[in-house]
N, C-alpha and C. Protein backbone atom coordinates (compact mmCIF):
# COMPACT_ATOMS: atom_id res chain seq x y z
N UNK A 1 91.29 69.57 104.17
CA UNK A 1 90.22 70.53 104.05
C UNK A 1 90.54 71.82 104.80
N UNK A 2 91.01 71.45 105.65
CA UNK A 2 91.62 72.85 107.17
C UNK A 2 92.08 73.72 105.56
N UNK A 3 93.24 73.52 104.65
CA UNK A 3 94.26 74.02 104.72
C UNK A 3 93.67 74.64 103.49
N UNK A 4 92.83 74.31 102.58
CA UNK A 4 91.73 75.06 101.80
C UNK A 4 91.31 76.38 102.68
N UNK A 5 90.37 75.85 103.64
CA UNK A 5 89.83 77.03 104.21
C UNK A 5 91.06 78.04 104.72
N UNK A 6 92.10 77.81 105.42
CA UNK A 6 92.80 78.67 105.37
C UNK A 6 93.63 79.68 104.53
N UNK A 7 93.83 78.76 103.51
CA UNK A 7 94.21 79.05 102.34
C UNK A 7 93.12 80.33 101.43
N UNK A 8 91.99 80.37 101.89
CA UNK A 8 90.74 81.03 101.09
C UNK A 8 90.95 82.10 101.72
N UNK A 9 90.77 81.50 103.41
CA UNK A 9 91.01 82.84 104.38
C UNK A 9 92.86 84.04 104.39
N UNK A 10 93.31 83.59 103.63
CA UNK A 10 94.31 83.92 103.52
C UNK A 10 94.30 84.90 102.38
N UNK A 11 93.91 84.44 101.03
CA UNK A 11 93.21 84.64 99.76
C UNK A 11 92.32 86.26 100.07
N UNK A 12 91.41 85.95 100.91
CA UNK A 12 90.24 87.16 101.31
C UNK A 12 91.31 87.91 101.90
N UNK A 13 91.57 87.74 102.92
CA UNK A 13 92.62 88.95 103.66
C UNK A 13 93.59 89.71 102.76
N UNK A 14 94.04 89.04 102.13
CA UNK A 14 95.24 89.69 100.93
C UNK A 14 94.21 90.46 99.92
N UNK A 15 93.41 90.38 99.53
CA UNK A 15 92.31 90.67 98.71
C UNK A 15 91.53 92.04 99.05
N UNK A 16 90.94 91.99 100.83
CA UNK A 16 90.75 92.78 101.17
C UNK A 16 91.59 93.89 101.60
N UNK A 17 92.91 94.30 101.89
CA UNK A 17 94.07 94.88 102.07
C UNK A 17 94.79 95.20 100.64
N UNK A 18 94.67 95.14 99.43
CA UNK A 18 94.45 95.20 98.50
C UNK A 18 93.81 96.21 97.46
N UNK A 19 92.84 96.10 98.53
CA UNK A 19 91.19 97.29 97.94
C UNK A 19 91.83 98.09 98.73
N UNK A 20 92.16 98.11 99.86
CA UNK A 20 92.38 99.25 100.88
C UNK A 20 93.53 100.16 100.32
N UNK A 21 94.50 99.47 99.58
CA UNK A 21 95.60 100.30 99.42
C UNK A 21 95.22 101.08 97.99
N UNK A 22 94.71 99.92 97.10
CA UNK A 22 94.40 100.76 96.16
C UNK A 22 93.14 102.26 95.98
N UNK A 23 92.18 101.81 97.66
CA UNK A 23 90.85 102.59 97.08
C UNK A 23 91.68 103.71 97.49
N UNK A 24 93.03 103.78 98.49
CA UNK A 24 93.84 105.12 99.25
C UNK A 24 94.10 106.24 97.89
N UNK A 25 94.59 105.86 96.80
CA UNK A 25 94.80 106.41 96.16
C UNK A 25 96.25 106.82 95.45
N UNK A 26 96.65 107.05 94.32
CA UNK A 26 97.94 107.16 94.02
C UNK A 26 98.67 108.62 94.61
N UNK A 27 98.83 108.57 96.25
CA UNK A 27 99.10 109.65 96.63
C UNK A 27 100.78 109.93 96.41
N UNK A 28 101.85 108.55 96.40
CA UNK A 28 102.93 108.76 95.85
C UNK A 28 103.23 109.54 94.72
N UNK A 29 101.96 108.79 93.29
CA UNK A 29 102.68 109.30 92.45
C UNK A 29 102.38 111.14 91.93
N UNK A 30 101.73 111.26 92.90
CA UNK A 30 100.95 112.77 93.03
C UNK A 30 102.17 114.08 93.34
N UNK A 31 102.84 113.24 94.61
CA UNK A 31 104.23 114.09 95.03
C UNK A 31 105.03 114.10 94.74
N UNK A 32 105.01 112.68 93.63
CA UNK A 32 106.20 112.82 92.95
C UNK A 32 106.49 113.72 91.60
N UNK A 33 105.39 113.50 90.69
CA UNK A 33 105.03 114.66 89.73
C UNK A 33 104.80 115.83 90.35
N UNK A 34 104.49 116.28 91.92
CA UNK A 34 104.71 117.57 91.86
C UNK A 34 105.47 118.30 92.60
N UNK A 35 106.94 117.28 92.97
CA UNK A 35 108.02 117.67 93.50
C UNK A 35 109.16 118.20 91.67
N UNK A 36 108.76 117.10 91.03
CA UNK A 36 109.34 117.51 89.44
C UNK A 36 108.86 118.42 89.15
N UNK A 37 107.40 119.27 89.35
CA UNK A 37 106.96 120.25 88.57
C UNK A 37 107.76 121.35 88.54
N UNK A 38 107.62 121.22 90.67
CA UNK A 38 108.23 122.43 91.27
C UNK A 38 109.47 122.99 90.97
N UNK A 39 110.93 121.67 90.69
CA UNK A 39 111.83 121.70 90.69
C UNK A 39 112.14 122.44 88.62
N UNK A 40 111.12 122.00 87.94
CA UNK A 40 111.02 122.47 86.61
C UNK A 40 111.07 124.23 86.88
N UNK A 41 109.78 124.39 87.63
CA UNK A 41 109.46 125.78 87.68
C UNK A 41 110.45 126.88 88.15
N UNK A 42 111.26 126.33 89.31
CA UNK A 42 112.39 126.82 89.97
C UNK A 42 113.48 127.23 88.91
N UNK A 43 113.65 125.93 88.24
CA UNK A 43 114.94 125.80 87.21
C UNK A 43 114.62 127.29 85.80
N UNK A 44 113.34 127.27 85.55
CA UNK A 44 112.68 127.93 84.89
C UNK A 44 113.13 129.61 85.67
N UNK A 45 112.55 129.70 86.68
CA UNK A 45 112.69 130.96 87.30
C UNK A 45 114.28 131.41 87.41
N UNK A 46 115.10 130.35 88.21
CA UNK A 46 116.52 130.87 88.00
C UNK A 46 117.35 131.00 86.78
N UNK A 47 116.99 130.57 85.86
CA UNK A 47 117.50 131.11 84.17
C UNK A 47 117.45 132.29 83.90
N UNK A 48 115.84 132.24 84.33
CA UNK A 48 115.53 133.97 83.83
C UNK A 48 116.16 135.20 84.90
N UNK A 49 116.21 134.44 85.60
CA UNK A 49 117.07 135.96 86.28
C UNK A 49 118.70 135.74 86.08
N UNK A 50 119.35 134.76 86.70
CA UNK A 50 120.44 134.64 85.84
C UNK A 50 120.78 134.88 84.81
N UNK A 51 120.16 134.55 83.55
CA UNK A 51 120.68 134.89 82.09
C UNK A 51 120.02 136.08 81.41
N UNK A 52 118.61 136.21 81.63
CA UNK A 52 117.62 137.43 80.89
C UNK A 52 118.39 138.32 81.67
N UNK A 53 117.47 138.51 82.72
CA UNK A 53 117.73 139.69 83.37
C UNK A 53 119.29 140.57 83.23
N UNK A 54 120.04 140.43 83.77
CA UNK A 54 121.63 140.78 83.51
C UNK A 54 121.55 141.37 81.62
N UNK A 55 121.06 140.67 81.32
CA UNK A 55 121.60 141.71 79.51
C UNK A 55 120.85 142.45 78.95
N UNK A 56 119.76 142.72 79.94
CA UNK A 56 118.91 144.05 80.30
C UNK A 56 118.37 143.94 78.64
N UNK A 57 117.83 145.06 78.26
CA UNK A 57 116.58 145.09 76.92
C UNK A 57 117.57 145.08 75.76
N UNK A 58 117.38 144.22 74.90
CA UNK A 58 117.87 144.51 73.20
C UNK A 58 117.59 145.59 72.67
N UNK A 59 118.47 146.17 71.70
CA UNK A 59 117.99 147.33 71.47
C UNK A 59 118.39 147.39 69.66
């Protein structure tokens, strides 16, 4: 019987720690999409001055 109740109490603890991590929030996957954004936007910005810029206006 002990090893029920511990077993339950074991059950609740994992359960409650659980809620805790999940109610925290998906703050990983937050920095991770907006370490990619950044690195998009960058990649974005150095093209355009590297390649646009330099062959100056079509004419």
């Amino acid at each position: 019987m002990a090893d029920t109740d511990t077993e339950s109490e074991r059950q609740d603890a994992d359960d409650r720690r659980v809620d805790e991590i999940v109610g925290a929030g998906p703050s990983g996957a937050f920095a991770v999409a907006g370490v990619a954004t950044a690195i998009v936007v960058a990649l974005y910005v150095i093209f355009y001055l590297v390649v646009y810029l330099p062959r100056g206006a079509v004419q």
